[in-house]
PDB file of N, CA and C in Angstrom:
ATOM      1  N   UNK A   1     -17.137  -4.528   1.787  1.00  0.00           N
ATOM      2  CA  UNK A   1     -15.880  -4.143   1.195  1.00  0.00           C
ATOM      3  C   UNK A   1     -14.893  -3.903   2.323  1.00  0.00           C
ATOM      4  N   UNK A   2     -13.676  -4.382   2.343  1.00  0.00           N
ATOM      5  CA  UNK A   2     -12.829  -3.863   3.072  1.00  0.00           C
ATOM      6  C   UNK A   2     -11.008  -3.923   2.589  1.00  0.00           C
ATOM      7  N   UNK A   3     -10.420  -3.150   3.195  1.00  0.00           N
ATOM      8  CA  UNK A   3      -8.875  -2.841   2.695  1.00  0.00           C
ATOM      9  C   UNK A   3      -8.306  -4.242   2.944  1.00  0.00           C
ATOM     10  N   UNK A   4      -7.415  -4.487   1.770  1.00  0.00           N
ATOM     11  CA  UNK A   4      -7.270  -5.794   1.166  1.00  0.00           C
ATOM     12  C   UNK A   4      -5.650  -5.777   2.946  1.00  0.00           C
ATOM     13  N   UNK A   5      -5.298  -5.167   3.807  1.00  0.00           N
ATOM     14  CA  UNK A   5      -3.918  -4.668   4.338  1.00  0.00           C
ATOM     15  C   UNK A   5      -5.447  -5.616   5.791  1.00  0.00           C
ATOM     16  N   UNK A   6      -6.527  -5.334   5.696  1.00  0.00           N
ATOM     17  CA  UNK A   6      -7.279  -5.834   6.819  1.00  0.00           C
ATOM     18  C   UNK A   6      -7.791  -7.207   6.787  1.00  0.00           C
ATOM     19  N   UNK A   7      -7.353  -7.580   6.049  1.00  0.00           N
ATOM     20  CA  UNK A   7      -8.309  -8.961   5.424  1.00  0.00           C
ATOM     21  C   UNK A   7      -7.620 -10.284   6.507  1.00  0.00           C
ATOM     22  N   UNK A   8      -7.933 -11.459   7.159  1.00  0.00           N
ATOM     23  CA  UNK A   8      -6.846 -12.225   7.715  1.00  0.00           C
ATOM     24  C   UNK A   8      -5.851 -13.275   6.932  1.00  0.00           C
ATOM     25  N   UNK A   9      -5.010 -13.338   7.869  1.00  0.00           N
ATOM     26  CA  UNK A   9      -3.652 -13.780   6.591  1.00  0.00           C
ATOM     27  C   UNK A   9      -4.170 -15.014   5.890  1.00  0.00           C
ATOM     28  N   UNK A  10      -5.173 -16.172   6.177  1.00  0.00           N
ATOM     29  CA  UNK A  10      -5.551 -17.056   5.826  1.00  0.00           C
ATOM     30  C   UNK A  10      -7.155 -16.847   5.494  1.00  0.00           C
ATOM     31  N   UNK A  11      -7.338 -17.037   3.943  1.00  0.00           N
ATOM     32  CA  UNK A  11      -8.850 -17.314   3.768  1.00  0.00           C
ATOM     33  C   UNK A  11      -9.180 -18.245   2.892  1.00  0.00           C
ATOM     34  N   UNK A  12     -10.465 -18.809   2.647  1.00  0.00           N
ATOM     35  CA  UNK A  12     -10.603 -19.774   1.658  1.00  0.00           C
ATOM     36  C   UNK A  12     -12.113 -19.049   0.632  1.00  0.00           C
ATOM     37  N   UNK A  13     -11.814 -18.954  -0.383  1.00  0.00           N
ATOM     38  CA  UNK A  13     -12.506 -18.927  -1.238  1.00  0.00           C
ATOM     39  C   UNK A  13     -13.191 -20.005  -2.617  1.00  0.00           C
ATOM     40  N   UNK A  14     -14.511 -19.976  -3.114  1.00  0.00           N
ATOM     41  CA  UNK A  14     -14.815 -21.530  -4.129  1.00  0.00           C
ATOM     42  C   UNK A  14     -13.753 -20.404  -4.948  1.00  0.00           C
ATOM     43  N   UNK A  15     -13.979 -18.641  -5.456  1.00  0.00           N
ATOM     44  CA  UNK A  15     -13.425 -18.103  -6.647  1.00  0.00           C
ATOM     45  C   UNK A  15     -12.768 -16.807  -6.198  1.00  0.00           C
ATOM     46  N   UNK A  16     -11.825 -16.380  -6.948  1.00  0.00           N
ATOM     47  CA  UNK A  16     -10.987 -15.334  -6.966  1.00  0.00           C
ATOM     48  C   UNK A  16     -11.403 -14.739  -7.979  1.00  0.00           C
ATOM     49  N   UNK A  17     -11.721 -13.127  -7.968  1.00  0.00           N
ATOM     50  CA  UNK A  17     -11.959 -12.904  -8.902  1.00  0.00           C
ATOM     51  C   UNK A  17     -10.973 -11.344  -8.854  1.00  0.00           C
ATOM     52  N   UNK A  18     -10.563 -11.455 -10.131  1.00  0.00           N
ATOM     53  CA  UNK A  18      -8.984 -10.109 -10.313  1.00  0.00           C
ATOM     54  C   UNK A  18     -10.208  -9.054 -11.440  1.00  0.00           C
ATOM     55  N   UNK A  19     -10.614  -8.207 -10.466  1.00  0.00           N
ATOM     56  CA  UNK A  19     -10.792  -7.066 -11.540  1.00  0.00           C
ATOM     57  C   UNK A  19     -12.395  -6.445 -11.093  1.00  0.00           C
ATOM     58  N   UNK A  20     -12.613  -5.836 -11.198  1.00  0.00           N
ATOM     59  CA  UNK A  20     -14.350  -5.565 -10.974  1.00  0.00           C
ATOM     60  C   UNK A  20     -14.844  -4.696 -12.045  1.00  0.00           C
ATOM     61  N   UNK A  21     -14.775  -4.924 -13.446  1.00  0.00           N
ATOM     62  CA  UNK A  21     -14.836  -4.150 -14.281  1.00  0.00           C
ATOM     63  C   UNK A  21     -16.494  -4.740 -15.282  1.00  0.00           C
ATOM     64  N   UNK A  22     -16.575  -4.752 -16.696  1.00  0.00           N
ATOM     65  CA  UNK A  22     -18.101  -4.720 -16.841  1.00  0.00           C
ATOM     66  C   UNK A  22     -18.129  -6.822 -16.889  1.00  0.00           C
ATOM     67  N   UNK A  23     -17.057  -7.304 -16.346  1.00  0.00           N
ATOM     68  CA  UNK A  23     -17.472  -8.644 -16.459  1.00  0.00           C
ATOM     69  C   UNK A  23     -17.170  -8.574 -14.806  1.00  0.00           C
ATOM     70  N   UNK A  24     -15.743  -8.796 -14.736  1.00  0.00           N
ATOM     71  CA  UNK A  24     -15.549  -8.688 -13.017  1.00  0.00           C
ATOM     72  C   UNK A  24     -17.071  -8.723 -12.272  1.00  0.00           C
ATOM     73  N   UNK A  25     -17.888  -7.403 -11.733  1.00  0.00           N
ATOM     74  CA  UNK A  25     -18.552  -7.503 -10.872  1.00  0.00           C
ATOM     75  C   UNK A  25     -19.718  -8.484 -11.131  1.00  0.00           C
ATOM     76  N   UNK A  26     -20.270  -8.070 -12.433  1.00  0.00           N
ATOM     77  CA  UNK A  26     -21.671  -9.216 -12.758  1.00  0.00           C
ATOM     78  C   UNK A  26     -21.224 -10.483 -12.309  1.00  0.00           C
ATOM     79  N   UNK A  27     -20.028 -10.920 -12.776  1.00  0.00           N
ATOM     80  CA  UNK A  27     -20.119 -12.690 -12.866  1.00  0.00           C
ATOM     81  C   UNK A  27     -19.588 -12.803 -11.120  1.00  0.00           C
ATOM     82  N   UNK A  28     -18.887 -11.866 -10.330  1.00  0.00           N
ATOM     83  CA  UNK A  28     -18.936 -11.964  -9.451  1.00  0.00           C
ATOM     84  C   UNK A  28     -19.908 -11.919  -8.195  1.00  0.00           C
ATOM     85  N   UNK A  29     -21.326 -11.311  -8.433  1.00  0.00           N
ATOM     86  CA  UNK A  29     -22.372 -11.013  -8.389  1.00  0.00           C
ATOM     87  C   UNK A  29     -23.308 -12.289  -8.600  1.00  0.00           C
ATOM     88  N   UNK A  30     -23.521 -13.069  -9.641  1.00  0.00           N
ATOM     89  CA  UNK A  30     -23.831 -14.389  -9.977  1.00  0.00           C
ATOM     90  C   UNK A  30     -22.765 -15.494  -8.965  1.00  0.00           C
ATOM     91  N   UNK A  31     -21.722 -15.430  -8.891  1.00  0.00           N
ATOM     92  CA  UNK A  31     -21.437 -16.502  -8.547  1.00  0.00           C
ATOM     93  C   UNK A  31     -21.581 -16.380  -6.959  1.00  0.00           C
ATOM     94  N   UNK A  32     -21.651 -15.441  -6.373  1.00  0.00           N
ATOM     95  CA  UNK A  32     -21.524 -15.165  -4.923  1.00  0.00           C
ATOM     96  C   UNK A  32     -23.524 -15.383  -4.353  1.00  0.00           C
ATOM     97  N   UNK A  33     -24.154 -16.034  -5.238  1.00  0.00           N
ATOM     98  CA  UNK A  33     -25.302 -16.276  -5.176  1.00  0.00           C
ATOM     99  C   UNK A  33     -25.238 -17.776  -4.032  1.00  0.00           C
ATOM    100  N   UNK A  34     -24.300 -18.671  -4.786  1.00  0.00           N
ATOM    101  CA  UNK A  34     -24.203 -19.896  -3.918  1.00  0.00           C
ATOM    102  C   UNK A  34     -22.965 -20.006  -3.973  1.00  0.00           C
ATOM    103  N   UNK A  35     -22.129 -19.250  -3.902  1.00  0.00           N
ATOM    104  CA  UNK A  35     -20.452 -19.641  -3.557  1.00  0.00           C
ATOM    105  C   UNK A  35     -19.726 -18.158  -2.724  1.00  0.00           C
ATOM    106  N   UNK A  36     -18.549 -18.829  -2.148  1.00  0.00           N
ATOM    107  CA  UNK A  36     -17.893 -17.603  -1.448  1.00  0.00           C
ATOM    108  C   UNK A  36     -16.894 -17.122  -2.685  1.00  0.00           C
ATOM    109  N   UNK A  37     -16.809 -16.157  -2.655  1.00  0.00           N
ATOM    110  CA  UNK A  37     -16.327 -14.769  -3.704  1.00  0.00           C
ATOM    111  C   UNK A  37     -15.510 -14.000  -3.147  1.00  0.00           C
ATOM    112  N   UNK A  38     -14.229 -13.726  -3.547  1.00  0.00           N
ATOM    113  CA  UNK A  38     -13.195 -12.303  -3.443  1.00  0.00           C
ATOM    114  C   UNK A  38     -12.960 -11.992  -5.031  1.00  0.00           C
ATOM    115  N   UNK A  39     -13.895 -10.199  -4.681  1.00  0.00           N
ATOM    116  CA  UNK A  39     -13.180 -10.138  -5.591  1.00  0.00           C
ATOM    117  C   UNK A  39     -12.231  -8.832  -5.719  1.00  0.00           C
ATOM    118  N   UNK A  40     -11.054  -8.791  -6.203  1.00  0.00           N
ATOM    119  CA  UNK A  40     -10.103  -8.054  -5.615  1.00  0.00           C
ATOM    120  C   UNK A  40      -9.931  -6.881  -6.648  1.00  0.00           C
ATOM    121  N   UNK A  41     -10.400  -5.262  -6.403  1.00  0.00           N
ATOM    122  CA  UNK A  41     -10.213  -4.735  -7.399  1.00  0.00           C
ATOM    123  C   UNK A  41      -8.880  -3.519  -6.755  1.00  0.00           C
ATOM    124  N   UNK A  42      -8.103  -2.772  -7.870  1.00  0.00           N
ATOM    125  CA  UNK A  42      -6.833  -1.645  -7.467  1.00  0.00           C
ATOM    126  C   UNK A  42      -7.783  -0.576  -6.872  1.00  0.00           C
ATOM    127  N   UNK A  43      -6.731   0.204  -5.992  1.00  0.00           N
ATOM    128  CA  UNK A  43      -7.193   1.123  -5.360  1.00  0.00           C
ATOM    129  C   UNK A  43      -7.794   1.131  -4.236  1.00  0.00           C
ATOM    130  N   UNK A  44      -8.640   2.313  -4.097  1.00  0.00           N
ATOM    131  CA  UNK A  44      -9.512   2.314  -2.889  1.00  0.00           C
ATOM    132  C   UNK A  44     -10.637   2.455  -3.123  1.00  0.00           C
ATOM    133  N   UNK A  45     -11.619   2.784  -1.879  1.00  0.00           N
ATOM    134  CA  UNK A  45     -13.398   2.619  -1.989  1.00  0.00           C
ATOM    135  C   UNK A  45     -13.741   3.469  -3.362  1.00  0.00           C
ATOM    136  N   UNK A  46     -14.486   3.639  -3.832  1.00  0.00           N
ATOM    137  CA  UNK A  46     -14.858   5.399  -5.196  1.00  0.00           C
ATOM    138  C   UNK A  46     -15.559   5.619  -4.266  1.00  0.00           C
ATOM    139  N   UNK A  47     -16.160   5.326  -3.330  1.00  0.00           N
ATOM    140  CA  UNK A  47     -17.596   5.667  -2.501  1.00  0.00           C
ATOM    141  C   UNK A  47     -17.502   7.236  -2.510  1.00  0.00           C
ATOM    142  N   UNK A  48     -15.748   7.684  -2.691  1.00  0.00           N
ATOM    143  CA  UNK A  48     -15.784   9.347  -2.006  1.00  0.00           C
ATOM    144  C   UNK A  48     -15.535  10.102  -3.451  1.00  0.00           C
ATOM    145  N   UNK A  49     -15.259   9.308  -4.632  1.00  0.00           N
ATOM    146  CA  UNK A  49     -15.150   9.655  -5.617  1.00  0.00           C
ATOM    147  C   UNK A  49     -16.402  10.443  -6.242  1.00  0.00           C
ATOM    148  N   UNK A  50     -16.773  11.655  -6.733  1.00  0.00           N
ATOM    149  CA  UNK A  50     -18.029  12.313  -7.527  1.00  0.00           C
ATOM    150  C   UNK A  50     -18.036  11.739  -8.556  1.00  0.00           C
ATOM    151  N   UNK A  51     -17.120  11.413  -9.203  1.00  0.00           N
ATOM    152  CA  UNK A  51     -17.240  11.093 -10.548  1.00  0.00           C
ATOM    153  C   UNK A  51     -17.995   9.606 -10.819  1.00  0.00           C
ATOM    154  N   UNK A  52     -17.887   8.981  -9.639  1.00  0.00           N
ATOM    155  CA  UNK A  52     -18.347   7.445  -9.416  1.00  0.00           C
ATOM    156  C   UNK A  52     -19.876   7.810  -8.815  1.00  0.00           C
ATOM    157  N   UNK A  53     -20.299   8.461  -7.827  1.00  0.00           N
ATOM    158  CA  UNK A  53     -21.517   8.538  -7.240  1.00  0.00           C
ATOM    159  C   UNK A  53     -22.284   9.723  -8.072  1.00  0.00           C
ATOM    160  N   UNK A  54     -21.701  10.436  -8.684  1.00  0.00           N
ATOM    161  CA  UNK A  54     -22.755  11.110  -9.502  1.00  0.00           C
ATOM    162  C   UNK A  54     -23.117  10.679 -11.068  1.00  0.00           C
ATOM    163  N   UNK A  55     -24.450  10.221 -10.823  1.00  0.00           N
ATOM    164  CA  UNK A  55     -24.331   9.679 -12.685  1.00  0.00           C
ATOM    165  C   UNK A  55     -24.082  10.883 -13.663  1.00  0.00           C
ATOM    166  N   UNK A  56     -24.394  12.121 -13.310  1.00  0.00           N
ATOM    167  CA  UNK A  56     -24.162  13.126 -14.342  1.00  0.00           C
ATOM    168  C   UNK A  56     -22.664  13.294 -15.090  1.00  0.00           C
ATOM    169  N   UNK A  57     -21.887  12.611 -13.946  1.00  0.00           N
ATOM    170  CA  UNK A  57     -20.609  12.957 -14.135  1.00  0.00           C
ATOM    171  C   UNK A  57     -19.712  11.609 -14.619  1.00  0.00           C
ATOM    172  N   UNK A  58     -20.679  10.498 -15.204  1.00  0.00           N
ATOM    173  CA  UNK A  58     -20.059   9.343 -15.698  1.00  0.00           C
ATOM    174  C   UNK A  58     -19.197   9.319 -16.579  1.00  0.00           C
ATOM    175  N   UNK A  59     -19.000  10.267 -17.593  1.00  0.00           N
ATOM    176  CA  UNK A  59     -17.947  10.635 -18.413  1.00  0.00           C
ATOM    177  C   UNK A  59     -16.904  10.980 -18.050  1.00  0.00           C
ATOM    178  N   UNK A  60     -17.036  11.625 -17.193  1.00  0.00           N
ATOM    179  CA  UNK A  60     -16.041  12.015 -16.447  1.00  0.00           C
ATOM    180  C   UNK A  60     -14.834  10.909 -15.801  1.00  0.00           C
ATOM    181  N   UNK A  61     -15.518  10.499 -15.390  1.00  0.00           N
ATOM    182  CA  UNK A  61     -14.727   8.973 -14.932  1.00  0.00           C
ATOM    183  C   UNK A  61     -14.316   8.339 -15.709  1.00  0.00           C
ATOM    184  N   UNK A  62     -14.585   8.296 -16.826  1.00  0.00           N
ATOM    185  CA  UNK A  62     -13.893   7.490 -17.667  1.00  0.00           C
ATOM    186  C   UNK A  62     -12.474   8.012 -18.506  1.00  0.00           C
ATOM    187  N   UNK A  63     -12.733   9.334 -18.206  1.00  0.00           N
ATOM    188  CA  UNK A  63     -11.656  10.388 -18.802  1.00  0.00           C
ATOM    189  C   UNK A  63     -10.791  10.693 -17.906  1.00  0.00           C
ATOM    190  N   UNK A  64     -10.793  10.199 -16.329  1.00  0.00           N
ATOM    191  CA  UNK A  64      -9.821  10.634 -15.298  1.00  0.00           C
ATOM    192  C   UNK A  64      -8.845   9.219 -15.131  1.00  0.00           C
ATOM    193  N   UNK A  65      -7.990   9.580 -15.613  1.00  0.00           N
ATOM    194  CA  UNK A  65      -6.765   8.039 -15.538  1.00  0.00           C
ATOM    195  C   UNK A  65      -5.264   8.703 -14.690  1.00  0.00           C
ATOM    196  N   UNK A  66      -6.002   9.447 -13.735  1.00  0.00           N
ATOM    197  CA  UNK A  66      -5.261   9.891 -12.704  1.00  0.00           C
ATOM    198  C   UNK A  66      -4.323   8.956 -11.744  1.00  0.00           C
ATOM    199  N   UNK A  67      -3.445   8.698 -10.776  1.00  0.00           N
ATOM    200  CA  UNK A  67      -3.159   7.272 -10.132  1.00  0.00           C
ATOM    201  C   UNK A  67      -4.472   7.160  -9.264  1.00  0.00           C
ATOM    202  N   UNK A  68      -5.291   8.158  -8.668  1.00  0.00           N
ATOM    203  CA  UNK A  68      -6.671   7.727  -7.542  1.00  0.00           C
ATOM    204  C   UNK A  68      -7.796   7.836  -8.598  1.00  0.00           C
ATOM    205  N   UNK A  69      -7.402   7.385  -9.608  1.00  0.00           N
ATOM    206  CA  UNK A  69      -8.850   7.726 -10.370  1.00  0.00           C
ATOM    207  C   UNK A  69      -9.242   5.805 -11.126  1.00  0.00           C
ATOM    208  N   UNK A  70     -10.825   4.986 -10.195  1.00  0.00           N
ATOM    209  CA  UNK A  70     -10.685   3.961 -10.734  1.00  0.00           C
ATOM    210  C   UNK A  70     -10.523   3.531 -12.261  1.00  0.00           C
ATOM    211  N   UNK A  71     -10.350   4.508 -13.132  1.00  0.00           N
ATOM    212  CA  UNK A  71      -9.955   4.472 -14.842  1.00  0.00           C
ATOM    213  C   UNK A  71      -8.686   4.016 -14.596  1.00  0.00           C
ATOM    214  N   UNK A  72      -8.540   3.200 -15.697  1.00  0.00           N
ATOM    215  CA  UNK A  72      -6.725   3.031 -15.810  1.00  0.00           C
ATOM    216  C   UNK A  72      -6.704   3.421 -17.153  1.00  0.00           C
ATOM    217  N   UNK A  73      -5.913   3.212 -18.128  1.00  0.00           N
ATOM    218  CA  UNK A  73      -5.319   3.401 -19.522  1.00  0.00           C
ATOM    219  C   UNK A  73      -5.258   2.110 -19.967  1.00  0.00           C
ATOM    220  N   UNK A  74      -5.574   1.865 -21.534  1.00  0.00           N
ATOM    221  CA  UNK A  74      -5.386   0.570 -21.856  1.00  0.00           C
ATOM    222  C   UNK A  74      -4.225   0.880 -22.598  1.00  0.00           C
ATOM    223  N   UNK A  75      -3.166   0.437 -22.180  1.00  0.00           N
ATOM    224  CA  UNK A  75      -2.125  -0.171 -23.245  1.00  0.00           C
ATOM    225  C   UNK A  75      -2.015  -0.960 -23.547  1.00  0.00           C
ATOM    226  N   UNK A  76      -1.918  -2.175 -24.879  1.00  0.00           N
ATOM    227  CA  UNK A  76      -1.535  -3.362 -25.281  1.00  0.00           C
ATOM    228  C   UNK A  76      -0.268  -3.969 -25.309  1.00  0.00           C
ATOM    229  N   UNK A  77      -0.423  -5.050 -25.472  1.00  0.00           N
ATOM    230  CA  UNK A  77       0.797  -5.701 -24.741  1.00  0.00           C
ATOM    231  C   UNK A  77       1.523  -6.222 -26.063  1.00  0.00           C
TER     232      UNK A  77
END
C-alpha cells in the first residue's frame, strides 16, 4: 500500500480498480493473481483505525461516517 501523492507520475496497469469495498478488494484480489492491479481506495491506511483492526468493534465502523472514518454515507443519485 502506498500514498497515492508517492506513486510515479507514469504507471501501467492490465486494471484499475475505483473502490475497495465488498466487490472492490475480492475481484481485485483475483485479478492481481496473473495481472498488475491498482486499486485506488479514499482516504488513508485504517491500519491505525480501532474500529478497522478490532473485530469487536466492526459495528462500529460502519456507524462512523466521520470525514477520517473509511464509512461514507450512501446517498442516491
Amino acid at each position: 500500500m502506498r500514498e497515492a501523492t508517492m506513486a510515479p507520475q507514469v504507471s501501467y496497469f492490465d486494471y484499475i480498480m475505483i473502490g475497495g469495498g465488498t466487490t472492490g478488494c475480492p475481484l481485485a484480489a483475483t485479478l492481481s493473481r496473473n495481472s498488475s492491479v491498482l486499486l485506488l481506495e479514499r482516504g488513508g491506511s485504517p491500519f491505525n483505525n480501532a474500529n478497522i483492526t478490532n473485530i469487536t468493534a466492526f459495528g462500529a465502523a460502519l456507524l462512523d461516517t466521520s470525514p477520517t472514518s473509511p464509512s461514507q454515507l450512501f446517498i442516491p443519485g
